[in-house]
Protein backbone atom coordinates (compact mmCIF):
# COMPACT_ATOMS: atom_id res chain seq x y z
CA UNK A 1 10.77 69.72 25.39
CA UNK A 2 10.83 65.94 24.47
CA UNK A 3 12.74 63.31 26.25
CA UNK A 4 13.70 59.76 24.96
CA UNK A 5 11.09 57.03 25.25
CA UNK A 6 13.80 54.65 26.22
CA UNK A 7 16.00 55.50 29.60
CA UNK A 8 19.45 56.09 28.74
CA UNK A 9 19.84 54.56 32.36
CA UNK A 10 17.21 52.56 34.26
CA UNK A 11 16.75 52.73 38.43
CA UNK A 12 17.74 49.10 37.90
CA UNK A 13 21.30 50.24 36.49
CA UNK A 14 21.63 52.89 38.48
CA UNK A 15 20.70 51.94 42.45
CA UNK A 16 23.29 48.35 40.57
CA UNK A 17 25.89 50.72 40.00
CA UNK A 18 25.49 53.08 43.03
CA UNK A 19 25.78 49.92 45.47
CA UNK A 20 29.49 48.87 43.57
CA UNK A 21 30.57 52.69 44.61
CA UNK A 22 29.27 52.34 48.16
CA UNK A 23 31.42 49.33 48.42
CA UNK A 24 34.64 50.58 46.88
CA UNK A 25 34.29 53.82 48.47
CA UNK A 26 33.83 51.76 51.81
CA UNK A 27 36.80 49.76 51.71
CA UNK A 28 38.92 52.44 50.62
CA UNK A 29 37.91 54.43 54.04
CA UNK A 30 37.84 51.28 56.41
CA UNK A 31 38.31 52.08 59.53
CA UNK A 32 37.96 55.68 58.93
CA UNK A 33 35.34 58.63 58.82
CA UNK A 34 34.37 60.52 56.04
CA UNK A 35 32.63 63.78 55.13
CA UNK A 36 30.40 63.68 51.96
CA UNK A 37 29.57 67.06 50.58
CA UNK A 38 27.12 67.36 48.48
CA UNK A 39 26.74 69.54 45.19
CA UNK A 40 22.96 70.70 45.62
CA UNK A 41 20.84 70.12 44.38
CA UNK A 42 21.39 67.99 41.21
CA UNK A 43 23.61 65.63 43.55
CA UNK A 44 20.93 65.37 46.65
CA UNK A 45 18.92 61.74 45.14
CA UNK A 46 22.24 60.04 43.97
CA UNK A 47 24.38 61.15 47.23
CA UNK A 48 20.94 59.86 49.64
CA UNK A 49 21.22 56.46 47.68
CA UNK A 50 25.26 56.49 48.50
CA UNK A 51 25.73 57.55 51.77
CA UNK A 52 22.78 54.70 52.60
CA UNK A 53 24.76 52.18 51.47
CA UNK A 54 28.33 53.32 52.49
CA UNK A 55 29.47 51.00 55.68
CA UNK A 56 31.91 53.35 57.27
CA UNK A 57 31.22 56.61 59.55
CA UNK A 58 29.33 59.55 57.06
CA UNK A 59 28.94 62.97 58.05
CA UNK A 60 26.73 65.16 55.54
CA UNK A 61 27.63 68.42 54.25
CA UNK A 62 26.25 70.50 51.41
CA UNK A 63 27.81 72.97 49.08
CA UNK A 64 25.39 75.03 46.57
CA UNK A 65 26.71 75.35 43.08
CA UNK A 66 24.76 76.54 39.74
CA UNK A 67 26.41 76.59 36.41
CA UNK A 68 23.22 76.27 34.33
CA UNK A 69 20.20 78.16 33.14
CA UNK A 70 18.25 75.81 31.01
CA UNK A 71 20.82 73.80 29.01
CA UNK A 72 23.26 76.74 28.74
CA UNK A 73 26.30 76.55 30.72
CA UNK A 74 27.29 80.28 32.61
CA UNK A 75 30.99 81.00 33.12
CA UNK A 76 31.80 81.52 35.89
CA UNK A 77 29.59 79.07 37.91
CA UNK A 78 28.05 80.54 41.31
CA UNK A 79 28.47 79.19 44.66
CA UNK A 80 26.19 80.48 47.18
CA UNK A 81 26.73 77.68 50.11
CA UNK A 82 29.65 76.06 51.48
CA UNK A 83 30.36 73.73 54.07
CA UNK A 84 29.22 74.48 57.95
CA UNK A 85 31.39 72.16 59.84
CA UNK A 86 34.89 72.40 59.83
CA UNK A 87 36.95 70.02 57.12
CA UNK A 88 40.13 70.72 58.55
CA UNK A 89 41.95 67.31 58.81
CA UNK A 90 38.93 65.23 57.26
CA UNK A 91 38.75 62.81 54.94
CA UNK A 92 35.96 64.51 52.35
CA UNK A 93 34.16 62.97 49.21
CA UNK A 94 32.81 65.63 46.81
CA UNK A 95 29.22 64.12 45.58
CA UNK A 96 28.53 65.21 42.24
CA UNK A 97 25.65 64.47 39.69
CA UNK A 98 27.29 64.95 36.61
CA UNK A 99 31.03 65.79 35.50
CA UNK A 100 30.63 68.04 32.42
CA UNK A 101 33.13 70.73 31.29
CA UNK A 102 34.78 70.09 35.20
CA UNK A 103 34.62 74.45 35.56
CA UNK A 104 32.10 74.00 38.58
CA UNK A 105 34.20 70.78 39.85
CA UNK A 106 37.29 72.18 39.63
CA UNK A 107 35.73 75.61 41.24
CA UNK A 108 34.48 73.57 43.93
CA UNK A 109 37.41 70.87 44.88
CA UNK A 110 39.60 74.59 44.83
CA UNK A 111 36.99 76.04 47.27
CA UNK A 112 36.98 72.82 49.36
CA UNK A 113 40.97 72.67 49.81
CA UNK A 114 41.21 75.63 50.39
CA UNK A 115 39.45 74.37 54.23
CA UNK A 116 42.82 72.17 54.79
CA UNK A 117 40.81 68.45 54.41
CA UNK A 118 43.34 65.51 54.66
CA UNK A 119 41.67 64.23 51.68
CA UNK A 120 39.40 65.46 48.79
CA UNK A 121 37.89 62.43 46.85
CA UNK A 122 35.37 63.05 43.97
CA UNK A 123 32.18 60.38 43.36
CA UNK A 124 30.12 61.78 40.17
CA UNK A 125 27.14 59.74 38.96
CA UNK A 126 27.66 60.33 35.61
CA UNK A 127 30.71 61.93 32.92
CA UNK A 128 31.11 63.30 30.34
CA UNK A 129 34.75 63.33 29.35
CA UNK A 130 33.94 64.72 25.51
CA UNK A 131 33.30 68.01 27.03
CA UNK A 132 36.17 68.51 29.85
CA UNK A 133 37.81 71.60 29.81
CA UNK A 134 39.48 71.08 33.05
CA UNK A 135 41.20 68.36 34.09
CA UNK A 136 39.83 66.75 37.06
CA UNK A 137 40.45 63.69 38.57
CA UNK A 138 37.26 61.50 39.66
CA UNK A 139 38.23 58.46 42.21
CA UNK A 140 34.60 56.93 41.61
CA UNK A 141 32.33 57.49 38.67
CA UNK A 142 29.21 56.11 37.59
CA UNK A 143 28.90 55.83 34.25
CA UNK A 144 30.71 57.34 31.51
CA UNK A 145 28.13 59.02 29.06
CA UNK A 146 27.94 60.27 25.20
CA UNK A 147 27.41 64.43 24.96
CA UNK A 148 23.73 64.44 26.20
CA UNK A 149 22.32 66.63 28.19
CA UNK A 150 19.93 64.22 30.52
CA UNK A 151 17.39 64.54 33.19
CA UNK A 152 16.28 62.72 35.86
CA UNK A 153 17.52 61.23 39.12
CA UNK A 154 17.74 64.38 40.40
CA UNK A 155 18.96 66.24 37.07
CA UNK A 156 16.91 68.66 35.63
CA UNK A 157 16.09 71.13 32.83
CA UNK A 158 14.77 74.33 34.26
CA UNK A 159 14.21 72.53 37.61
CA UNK A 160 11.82 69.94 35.53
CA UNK A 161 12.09 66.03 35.73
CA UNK A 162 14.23 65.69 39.07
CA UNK A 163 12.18 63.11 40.29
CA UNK A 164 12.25 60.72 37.17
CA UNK A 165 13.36 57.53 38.38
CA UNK A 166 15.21 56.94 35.32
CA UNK A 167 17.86 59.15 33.69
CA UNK A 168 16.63 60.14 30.18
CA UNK A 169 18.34 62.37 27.16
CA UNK A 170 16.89 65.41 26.50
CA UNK A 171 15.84 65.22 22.81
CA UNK A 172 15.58 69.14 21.90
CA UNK A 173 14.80 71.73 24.51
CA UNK A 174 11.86 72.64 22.86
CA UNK A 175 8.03 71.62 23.28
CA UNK A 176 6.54 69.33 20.32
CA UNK A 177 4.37 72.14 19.69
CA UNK A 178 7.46 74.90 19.47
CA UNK A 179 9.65 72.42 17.37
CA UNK A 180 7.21 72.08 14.91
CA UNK A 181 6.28 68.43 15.01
């Protein structure tokens, strides 16, 4: 597998942009709490860089959700964690790392409003609108990305490259050696 020599997004960009979300995200919740969920694992560096700079009350939840196996998508995704608290009546922002297709979103804000929250709000590091299949609505994104699939910053290829400081487009899934070159 090769990855760009140039980041498609440097730490610089990122921990820039990440800040301007804390802030928005904190003014819209003045004066109240807020439960971030987290999509593990893909999520777990961006939403540890958010929740650090959010100003109002956070309390951390985690939902486990896997939709890929290498850079295939599966249909349907699988979640095999939810919430332990109770959401009932809470304020909740979804922490995503990436907003693809929006099947394992979608899934997932179903799954989560389903526990009666006052509020579901969705913060994705990065989209990808040119592959949506399902519509979902995203009250704080990122960066709006081209149909790559990247790595880094906690995304990964085969569990690979997570802790890349940098977010970087996978090139081919293959090996120099197996692509030929």
């Amino acid at each position: 597998m090769r990855l760009s020599e140039t980041p498609l997004l440097t730490n610089e960009q990122i921990q820039q942009r990440v800040a301007e979300m804390a802030a928005a995200i904190s003014q819209d919740y003045a004066n109240r709490e807020i439960v971030v969920v987290v999509v593990l694992k893909g999520s777990i560096i961006f939403a540890s860089d958010l929740i650090r700079k959010i100003t109002v009350p956070v309390s951390l939840e985690f939902i486990r959700a896997k939709s890929y196996s290498g850079m295939t998508a599966w249909q349907p995704p699988q979640i095999s964690m939810m919430p332990e608290q109770s959401l009932k009546d809470k304020h909740v922002l979804l922490v995503e790392d990436i907003l693809d297709t929006g099947t394992t979103t979608a899934l997932i804000e179903k799954r989560l409003t389903e526990l009666e929250p006052e509020s579901v709000a969705l913060a994705v590091l990065l989209d990808k609108p040119s592959r949506r299949r399902f519509h979902v609505d995203c009250e704080y994104t990122g960066f709006t990305i081209e149909d790559h699939f990247v790595v880094g910053y906690g995304l990964d290829l085969d569990e690979q490259h997570r802790n890349l400081p940098n977010i970087y487009t996978v090139l081919d899934g293959k090996t120099p050696e197996e692509s030929g070159r």
